[in-house]
C-alpha atoms as a PDB file:
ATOM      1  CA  UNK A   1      19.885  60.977  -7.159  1.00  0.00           C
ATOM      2  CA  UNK A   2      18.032  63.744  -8.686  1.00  0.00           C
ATOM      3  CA  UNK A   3      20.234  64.359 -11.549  1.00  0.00           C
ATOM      4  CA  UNK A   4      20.421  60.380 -12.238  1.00  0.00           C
ATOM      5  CA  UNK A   5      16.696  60.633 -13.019  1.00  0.00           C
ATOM      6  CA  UNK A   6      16.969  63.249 -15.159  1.00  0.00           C
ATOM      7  CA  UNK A   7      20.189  61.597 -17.257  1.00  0.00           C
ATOM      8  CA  UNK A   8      22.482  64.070 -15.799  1.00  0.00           C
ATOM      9  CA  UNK A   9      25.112  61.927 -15.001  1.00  0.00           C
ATOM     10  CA  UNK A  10      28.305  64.173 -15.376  1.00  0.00           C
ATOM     11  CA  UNK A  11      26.697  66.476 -12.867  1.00  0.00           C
ATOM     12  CA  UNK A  12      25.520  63.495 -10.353  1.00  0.00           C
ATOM     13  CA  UNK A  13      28.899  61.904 -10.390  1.00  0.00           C
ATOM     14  CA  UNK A  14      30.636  65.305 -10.019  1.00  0.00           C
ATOM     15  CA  UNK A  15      28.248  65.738  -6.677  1.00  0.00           C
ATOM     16  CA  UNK A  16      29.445  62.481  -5.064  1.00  0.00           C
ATOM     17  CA  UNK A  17      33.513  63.173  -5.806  1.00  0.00           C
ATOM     18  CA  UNK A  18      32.839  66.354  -3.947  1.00  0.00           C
ATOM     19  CA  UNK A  19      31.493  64.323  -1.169  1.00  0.00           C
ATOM     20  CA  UNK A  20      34.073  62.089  -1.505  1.00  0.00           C
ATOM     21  CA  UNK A  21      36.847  64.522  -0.734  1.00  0.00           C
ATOM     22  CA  UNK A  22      34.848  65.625   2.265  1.00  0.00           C
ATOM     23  CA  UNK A  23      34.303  62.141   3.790  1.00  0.00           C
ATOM     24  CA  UNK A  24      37.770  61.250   3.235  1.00  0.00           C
ATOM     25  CA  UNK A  25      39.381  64.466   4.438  1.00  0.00           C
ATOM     26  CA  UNK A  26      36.950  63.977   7.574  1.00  0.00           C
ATOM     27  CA  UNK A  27      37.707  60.095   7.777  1.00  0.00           C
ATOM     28  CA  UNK A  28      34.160  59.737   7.748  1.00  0.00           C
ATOM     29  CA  UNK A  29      33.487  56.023   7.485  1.00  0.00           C
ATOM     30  CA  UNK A  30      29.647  56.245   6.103  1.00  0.00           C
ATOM     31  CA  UNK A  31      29.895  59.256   4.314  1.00  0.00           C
ATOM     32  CA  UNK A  32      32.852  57.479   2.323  1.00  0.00           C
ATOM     33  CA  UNK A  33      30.634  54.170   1.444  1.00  0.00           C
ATOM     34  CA  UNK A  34      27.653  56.388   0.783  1.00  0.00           C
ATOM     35  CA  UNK A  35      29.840  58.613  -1.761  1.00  0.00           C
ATOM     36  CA  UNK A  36      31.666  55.700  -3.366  1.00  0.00           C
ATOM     37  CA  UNK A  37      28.144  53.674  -4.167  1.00  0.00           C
ATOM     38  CA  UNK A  38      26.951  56.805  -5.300  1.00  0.00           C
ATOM     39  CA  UNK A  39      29.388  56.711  -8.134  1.00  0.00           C
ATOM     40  CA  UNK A  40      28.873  52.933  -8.723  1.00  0.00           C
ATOM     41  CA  UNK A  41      25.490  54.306  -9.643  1.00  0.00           C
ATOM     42  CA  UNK A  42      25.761  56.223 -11.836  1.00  0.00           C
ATOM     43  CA  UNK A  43      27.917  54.182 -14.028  1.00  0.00           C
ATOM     44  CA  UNK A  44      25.182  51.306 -13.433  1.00  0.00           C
ATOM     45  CA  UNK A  45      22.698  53.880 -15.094  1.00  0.00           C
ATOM     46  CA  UNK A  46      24.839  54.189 -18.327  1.00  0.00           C
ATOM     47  CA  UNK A  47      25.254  50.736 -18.183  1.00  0.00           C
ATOM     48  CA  UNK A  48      29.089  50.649 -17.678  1.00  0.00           C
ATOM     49  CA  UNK A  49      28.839  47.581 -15.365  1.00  0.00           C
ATOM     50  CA  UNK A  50      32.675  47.265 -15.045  1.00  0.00           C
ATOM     51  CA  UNK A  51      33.453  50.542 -13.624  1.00  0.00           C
ATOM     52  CA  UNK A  52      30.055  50.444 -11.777  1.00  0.00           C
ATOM     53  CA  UNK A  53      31.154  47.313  -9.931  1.00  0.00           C
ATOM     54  CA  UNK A  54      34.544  48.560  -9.169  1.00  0.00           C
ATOM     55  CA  UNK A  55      33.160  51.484  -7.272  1.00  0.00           C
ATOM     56  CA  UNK A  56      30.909  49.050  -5.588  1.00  0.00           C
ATOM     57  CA  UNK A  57      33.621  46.786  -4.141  1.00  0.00           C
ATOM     58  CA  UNK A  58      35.103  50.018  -3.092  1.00  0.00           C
ATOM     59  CA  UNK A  59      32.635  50.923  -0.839  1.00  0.00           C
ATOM     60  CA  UNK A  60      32.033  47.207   0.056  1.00  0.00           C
ATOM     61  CA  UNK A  61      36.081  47.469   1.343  1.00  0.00           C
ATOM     62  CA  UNK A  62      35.600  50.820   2.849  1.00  0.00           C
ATOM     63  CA  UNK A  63      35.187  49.149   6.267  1.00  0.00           C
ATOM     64  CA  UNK A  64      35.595  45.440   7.668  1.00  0.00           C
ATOM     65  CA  UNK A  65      32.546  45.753  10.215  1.00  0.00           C
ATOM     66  CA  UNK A  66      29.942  44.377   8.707  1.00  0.00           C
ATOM     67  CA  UNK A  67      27.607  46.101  10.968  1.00  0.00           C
ATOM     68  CA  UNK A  68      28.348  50.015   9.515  1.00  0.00           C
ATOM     69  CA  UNK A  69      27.037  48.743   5.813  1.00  0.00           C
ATOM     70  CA  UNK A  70      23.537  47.458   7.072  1.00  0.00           C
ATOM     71  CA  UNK A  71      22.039  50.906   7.052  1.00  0.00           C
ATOM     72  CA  UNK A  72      23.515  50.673   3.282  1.00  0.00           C
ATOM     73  CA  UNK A  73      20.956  47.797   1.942  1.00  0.00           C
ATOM     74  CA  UNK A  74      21.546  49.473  -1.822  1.00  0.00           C
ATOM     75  CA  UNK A  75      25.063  48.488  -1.711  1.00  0.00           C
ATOM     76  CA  UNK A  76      24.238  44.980  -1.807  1.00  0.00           C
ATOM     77  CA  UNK A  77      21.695  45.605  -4.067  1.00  0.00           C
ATOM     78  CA  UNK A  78      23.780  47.354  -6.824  1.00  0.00           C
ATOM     79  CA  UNK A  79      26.125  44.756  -6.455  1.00  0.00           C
ATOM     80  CA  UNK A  80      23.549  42.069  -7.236  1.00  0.00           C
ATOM     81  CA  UNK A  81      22.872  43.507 -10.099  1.00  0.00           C
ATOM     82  CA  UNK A  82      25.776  44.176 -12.001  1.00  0.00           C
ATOM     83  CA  UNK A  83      27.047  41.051 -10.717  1.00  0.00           C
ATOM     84  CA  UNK A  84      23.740  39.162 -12.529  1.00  0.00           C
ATOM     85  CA  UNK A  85      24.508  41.436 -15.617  1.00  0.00           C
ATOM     86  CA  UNK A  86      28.066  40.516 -16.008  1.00  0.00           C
ATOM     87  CA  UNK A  87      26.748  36.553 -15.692  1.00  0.00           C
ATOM     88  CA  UNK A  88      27.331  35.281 -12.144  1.00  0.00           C
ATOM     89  CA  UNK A  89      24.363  34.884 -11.552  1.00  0.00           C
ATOM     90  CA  UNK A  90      25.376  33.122  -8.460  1.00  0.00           C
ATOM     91  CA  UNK A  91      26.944  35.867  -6.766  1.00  0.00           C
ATOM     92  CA  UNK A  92      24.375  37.602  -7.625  1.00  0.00           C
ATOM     93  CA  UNK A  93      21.674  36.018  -5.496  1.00  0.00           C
ATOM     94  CA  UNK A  94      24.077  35.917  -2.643  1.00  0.00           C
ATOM     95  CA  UNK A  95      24.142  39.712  -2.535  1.00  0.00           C
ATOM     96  CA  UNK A  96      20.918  40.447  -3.046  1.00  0.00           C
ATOM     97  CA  UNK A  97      19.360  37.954   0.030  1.00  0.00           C
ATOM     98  CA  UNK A  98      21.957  40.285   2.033  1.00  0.00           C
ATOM     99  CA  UNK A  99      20.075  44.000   0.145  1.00  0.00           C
ATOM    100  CA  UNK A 100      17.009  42.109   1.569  1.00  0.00           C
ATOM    101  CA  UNK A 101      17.909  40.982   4.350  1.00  0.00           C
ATOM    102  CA  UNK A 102      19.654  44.541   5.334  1.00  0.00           C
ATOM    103  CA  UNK A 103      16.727  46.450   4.016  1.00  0.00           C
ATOM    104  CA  UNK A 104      14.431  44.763   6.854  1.00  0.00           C
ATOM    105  CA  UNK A 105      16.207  45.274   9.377  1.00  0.00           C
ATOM    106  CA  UNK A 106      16.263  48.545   8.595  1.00  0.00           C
ATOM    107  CA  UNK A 107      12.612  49.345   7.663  1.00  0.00           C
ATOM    108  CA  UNK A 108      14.019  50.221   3.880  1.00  0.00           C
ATOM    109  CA  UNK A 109      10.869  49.734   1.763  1.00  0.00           C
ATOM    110  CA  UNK A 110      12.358  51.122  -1.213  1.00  0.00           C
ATOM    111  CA  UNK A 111      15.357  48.863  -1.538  1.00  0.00           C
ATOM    112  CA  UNK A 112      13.846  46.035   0.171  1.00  0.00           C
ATOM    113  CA  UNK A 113      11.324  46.163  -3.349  1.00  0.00           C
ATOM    114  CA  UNK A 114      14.185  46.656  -5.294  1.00  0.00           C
ATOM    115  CA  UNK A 115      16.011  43.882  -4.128  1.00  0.00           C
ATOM    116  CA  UNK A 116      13.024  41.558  -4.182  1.00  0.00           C
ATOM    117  CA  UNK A 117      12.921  42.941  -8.159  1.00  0.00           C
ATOM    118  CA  UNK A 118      16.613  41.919  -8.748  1.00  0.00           C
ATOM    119  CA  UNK A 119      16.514  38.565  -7.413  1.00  0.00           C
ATOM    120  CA  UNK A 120      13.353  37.534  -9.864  1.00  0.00           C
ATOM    121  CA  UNK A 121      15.815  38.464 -13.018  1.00  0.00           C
ATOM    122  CA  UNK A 122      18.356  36.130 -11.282  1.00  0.00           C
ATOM    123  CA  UNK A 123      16.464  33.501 -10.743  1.00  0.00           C
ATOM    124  CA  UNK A 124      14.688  33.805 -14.560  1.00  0.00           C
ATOM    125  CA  UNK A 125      18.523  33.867 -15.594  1.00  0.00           C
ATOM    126  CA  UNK A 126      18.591  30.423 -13.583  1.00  0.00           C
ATOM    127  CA  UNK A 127      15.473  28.934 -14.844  1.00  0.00           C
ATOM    128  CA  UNK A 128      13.755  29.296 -11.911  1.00  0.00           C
ATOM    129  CA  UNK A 129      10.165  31.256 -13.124  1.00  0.00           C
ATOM    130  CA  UNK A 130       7.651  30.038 -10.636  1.00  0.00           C
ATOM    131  CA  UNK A 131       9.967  31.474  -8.007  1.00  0.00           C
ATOM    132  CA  UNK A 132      10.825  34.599 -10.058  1.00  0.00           C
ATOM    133  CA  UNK A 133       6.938  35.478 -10.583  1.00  0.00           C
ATOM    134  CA  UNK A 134       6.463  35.139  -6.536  1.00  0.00           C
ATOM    135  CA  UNK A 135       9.399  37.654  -5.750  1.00  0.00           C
ATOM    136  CA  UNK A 136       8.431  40.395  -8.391  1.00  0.00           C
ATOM    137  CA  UNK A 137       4.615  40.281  -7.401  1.00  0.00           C
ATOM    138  CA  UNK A 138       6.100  41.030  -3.587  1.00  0.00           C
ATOM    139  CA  UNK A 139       8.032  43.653  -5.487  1.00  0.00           C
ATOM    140  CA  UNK A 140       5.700  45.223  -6.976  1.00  0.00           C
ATOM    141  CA  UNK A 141       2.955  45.629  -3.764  1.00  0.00           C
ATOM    142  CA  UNK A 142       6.157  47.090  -1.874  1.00  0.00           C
ATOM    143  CA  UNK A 143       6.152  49.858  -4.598  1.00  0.00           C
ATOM    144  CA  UNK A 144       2.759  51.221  -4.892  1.00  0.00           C
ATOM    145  CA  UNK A 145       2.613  51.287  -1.029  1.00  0.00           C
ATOM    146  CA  UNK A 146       5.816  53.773  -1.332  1.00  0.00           C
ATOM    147  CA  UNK A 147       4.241  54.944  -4.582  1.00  0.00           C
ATOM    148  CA  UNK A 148       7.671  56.571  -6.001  1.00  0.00           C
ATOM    149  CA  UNK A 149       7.372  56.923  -9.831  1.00  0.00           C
ATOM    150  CA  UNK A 150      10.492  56.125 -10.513  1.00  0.00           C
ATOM    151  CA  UNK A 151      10.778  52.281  -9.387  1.00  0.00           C
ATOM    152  CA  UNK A 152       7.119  51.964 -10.432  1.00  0.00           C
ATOM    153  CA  UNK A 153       9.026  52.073 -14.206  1.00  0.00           C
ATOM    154  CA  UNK A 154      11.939  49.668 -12.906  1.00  0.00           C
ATOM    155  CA  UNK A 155       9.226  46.949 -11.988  1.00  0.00           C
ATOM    156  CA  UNK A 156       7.195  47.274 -15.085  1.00  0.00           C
ATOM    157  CA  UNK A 157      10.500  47.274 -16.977  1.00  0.00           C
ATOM    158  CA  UNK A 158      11.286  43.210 -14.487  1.00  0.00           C
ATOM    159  CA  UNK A 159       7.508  42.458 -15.581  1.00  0.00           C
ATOM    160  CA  UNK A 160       8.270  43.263 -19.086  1.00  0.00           C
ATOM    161  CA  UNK A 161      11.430  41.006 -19.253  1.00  0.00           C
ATOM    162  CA  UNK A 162       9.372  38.183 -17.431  1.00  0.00           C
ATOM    163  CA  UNK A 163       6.548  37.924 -19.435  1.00  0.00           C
ATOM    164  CA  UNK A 164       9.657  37.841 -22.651  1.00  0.00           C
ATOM    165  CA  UNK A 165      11.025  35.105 -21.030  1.00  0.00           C
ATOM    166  CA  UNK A 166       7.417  33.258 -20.393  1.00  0.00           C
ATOM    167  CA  UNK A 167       6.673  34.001 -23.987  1.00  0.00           C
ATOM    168  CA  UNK A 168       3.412  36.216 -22.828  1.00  0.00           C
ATOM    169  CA  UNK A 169       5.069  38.842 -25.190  1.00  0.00           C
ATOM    170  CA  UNK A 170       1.694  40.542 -25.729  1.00  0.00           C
ATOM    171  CA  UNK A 171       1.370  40.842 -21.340  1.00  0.00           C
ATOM    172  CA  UNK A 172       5.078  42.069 -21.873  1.00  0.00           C
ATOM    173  CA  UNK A 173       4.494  44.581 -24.886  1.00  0.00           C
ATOM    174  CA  UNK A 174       1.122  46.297 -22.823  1.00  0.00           C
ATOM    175  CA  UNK A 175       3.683  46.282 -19.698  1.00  0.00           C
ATOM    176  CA  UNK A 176       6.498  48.428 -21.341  1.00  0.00           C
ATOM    177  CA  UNK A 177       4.196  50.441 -23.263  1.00  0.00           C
ATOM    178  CA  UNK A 178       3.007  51.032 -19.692  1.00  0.00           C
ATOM    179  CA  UNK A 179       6.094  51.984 -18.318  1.00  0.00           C
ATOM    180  CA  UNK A 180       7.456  54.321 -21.179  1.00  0.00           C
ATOM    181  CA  UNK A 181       4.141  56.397 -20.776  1.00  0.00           C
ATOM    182  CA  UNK A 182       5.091  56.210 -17.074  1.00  0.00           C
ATOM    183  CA  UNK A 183       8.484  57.542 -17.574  1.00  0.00           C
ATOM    184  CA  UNK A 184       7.348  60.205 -20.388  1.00  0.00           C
ATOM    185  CA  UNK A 185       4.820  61.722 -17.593  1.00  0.00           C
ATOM    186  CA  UNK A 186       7.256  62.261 -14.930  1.00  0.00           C
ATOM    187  CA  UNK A 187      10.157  62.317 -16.998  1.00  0.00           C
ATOM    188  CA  UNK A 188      11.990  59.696 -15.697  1.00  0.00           C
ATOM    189  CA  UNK A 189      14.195  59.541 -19.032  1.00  0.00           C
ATOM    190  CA  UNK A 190      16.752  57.386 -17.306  1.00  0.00           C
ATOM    191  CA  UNK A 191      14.667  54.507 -17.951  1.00  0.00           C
ATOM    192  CA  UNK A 192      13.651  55.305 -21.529  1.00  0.00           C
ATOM    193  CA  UNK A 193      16.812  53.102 -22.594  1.00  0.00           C
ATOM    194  CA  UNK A 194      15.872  49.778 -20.354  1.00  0.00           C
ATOM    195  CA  UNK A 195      11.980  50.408 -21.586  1.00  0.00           C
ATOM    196  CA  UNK A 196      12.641  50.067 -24.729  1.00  0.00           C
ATOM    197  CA  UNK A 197      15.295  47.118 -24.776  1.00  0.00           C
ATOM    198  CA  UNK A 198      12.472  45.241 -22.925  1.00  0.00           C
ATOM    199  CA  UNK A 199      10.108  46.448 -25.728  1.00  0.00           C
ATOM    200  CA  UNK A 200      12.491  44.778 -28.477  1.00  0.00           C
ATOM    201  CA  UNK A 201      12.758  41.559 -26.497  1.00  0.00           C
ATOM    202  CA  UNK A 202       8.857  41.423 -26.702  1.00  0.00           C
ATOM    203  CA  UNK A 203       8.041  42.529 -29.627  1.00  0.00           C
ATOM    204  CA  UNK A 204      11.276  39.913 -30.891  1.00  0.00           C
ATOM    205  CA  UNK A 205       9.427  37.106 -28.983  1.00  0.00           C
ATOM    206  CA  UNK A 206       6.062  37.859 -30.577  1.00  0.00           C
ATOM    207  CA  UNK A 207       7.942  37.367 -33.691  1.00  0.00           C
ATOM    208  CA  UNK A 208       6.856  41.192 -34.976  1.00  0.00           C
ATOM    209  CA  UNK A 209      10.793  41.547 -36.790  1.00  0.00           C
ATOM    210  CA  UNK A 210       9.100  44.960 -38.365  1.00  0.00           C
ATOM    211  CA  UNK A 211       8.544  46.971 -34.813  1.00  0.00           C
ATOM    212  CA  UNK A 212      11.398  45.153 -33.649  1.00  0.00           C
ATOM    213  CA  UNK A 213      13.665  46.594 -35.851  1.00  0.00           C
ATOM    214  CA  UNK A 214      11.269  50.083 -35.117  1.00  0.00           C
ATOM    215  CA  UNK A 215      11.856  49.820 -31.042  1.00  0.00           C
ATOM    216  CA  UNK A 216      15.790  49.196 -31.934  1.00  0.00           C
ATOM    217  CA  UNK A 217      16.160  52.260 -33.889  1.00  0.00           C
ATOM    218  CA  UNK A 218      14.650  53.950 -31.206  1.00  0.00           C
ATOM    219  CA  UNK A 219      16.944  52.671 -28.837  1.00  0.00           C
ATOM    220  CA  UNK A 220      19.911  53.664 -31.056  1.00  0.00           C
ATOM    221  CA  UNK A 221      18.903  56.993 -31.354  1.00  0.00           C
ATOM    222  CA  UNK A 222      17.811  57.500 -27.469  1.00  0.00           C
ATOM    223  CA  UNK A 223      21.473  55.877 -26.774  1.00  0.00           C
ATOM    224  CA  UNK A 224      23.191  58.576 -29.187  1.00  0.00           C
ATOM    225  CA  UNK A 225      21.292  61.084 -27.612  1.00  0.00           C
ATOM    226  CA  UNK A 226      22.506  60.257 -23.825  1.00  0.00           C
ATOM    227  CA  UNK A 227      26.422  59.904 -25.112  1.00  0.00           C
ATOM    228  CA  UNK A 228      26.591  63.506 -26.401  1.00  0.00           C
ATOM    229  CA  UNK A 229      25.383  64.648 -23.257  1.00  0.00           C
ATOM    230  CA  UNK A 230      27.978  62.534 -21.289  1.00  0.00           C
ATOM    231  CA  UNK A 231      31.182  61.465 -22.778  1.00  0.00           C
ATOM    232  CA  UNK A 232      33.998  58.867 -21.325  1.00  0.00           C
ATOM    233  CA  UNK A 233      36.571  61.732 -21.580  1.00  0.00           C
ATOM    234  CA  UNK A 234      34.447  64.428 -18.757  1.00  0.00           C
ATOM    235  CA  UNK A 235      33.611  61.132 -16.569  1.00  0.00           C
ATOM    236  CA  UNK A 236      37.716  60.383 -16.613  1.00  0.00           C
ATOM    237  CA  UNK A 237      38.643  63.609 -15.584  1.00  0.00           C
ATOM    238  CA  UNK A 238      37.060  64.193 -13.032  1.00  0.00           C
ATOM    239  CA  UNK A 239      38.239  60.160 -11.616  1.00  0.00           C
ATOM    240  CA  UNK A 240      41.791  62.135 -11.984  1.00  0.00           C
ATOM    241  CA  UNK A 241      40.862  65.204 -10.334  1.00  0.00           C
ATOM    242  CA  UNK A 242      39.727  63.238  -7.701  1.00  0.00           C
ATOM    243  CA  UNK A 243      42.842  61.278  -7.466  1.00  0.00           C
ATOM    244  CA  UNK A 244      44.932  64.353  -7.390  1.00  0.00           C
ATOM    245  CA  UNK A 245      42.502  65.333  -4.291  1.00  0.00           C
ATOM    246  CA  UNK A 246      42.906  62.081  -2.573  1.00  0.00           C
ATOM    247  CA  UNK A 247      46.556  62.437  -2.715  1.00  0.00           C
ATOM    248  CA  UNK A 248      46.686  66.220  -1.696  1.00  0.00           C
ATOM    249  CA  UNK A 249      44.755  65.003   1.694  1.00  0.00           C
ATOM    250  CA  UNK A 250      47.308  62.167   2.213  1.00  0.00           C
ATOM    251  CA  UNK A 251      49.749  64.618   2.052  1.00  0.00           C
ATOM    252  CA  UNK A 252      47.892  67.243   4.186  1.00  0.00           C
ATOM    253  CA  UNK A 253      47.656  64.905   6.768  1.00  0.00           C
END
């Protein structure tokens, strides 16, 4: 989780194989789900959505009692998400009321916030605003009484989209310029990317075209950054070293 906030991604993925192999060796049931979402999430944070929501389900089919995945509100929640990105919206909601409804019954402020964050972008995706506004302001009071830095940015980044979509782009440009100062100061640089696409979409909605096309450079350039760090290639071997692993267990057992 560290690594993720720091962009690190080939080393936090590499962390939750090893686990992997572990959990599976061990037939340990949570340690499996908790390993397998743990991969999901990282893809979700370089915005690979398909192979994010692959690893997901994985974890989702790890066990058939519902009951083990309730300590495991995230699970849900990632799904949400990447299920709203990809455009079923639908599905999306349904998931998430389970993050939220998972989260308090386990006391998990943190995801419980998150959740509540995620299901205002579904229901601005579904024209549903009033309701949207209500769920993110809940959000948001969840976070500063946890106070971690890190989802601070992800809410401004939800306020930022939602004041786009209300056309209060200057609320929504003051909001992101907010949370990129945020990030820079506890350098959070995983959410430099999402920042700054919500910057465009303000700054777009404002009708500014010249620090539009200013914010989208930026992003570019961020983007290029992050790839040369992390390429497709490293990230496939080491989903084939841990298939070789997987099937040196089976045959170990």
């Amino acid at each position: 989780g560290l690594l993720i906030r720091k962009n690190q991604y080939k080393e936090a993925i590499t962390y939750n194989y090893e686990e992997l192999h572990r959990a599976e060796a061990a037939h340990d049931t949570q340690s499996i789900v908790y390993a397998k979402n743990g991969i999901g999430w990282v893809y979700m944070e370089m915005d690979d959505y398909q192979h994010a929501i692959e690893w997901f389900y994985k974890s989702l089919h790890t066990t058939k009692n519902p009951d083990i995945l309730v300590p495991f509100p995230s699970l849900y929640s990632n799904i949400g998400a990447c299920e709203n990105t990809l455009g079923n919206h639908k599905k999306g909601l349904e998931m998430i009321d389970i993050a939220i409804r998972n989260a308090t019954l386990c006391g998990n402020l943190s995801t419980k916030a998150n959740s509540l964050a995620i299901k205002s972008g579904i229901l601005v995706e579904l024209q549903r605003p009033e309701e949207a506004e209500k769920y993110l302001q809940e959000a948001i009071s969840i976070r500063k009484h946890v106070g971690d830095p890190f989802y601070i940015v992800s809410d401004l980044f939800e306020l930022a989209n939602f004041y786009a979509y209300t056309n209060q782009c200057d609320k929504g440009i003051q909001t992101c310029l907010e949370g990129l100062e945020y990030a820079r100061k506890f350098n959070i640089e995983s959410k430099l990317l999402i920042l700054y696409v919500a910057l465009s979409n303000n700054y777009k909605t404002c009708g500014d075209y010249k620090k539009y096309g200013e914010t989208l450079q930026e992003l570019m350039s961020l983007k290029d950054s992050i790839h040369e760090r992390t390429s497709d290639q490293a990230l496939a071997e080491m989903q084939t070293k841990y298939d070789v692993k997987k099937k040196e267990n089976i045959i170990i057992q």
